[in-house]
Protein backbone atom coordinates (compact mmCIF):
# COMPACT_ATOMS: atom_id res chain seq x y z
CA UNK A 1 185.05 107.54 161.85
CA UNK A 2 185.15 111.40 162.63
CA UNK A 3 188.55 111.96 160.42
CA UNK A 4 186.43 110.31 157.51
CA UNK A 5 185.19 112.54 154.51
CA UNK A 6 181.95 110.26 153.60
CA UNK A 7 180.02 107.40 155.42
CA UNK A 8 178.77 104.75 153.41
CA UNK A 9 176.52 102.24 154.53
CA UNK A 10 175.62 98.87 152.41
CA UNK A 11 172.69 96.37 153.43
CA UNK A 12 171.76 98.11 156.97
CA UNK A 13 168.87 98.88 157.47
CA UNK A 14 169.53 100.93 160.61
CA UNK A 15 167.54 99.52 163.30
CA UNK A 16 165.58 101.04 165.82
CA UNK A 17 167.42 98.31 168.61
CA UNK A 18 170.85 99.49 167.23
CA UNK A 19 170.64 102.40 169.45
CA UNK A 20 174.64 102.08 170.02
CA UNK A 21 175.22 101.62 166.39
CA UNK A 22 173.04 105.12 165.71
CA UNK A 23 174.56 106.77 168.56
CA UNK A 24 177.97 106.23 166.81
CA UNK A 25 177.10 107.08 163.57
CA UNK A 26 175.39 110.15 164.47
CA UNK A 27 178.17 111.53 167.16
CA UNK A 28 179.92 111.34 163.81
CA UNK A 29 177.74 112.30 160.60
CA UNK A 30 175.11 113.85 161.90
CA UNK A 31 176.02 117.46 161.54
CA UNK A 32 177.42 116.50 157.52
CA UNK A 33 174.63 114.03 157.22
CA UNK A 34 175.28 115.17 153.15
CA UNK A 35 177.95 113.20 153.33
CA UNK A 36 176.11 109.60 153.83
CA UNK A 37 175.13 107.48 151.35
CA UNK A 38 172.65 104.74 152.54
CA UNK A 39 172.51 101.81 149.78
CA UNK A 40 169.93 99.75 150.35
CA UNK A 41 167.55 96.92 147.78
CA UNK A 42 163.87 96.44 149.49
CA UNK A 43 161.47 93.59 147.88
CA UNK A 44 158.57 96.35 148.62
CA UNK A 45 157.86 100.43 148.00
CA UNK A 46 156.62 100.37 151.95
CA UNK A 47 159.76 98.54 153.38
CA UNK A 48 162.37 101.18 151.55
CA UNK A 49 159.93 103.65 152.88
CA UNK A 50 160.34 102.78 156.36
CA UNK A 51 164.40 101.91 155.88
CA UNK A 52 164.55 105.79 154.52
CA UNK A 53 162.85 107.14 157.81
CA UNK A 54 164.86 105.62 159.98
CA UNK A 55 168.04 107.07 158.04
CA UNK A 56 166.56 110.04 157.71
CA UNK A 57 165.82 110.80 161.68
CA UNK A 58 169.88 110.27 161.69
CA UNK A 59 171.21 111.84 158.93
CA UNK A 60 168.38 114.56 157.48
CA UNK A 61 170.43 114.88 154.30
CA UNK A 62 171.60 111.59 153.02
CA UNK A 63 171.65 110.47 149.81
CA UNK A 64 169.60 106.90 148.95
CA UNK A 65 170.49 104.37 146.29
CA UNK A 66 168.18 101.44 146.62
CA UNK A 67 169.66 99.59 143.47
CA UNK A 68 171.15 97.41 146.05
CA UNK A 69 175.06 97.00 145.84
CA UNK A 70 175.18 96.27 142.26
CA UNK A 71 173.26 99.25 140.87
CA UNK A 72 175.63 101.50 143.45
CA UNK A 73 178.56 100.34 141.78
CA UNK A 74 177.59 100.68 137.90
């Protein structure tokens, strides 16, 4: 992961209990967080709300598409 240019992530939503998942992540994109896109499709306003905070204690400066898959690839 650290000789990557961008991180993408599809359909995580970056859990708290992960903490070895965001440990990795962040040893790795943390510093470029600009460089991660999160894509993610909540059913509510709240629940995307809470998906971005958790990204955004991570990676500061990522970008969000929450289109789901389908609306990241059109």
């Amino acid at each position: 992961m650290q000789g990557a240019a961008h991180l993408i992530i599809i359909g995580y939503s970056l859990p708290e209990a992960d903490y070895l998942i965001r440990a990795m992540l962040a040893r790795s994109f943390a510093r470029r967080s600009e460089e991660v896109s999160a894509v993610t499709m909540s059913r509510s306003g709240f629940g995307q709300y809470l998906i971005e905070q958790r990204y955004r204690r991570v990676f500061a400066q990522c970008r969000f598409e929450a289109d789901g898959f389908a609306g990241f690839v059109d």
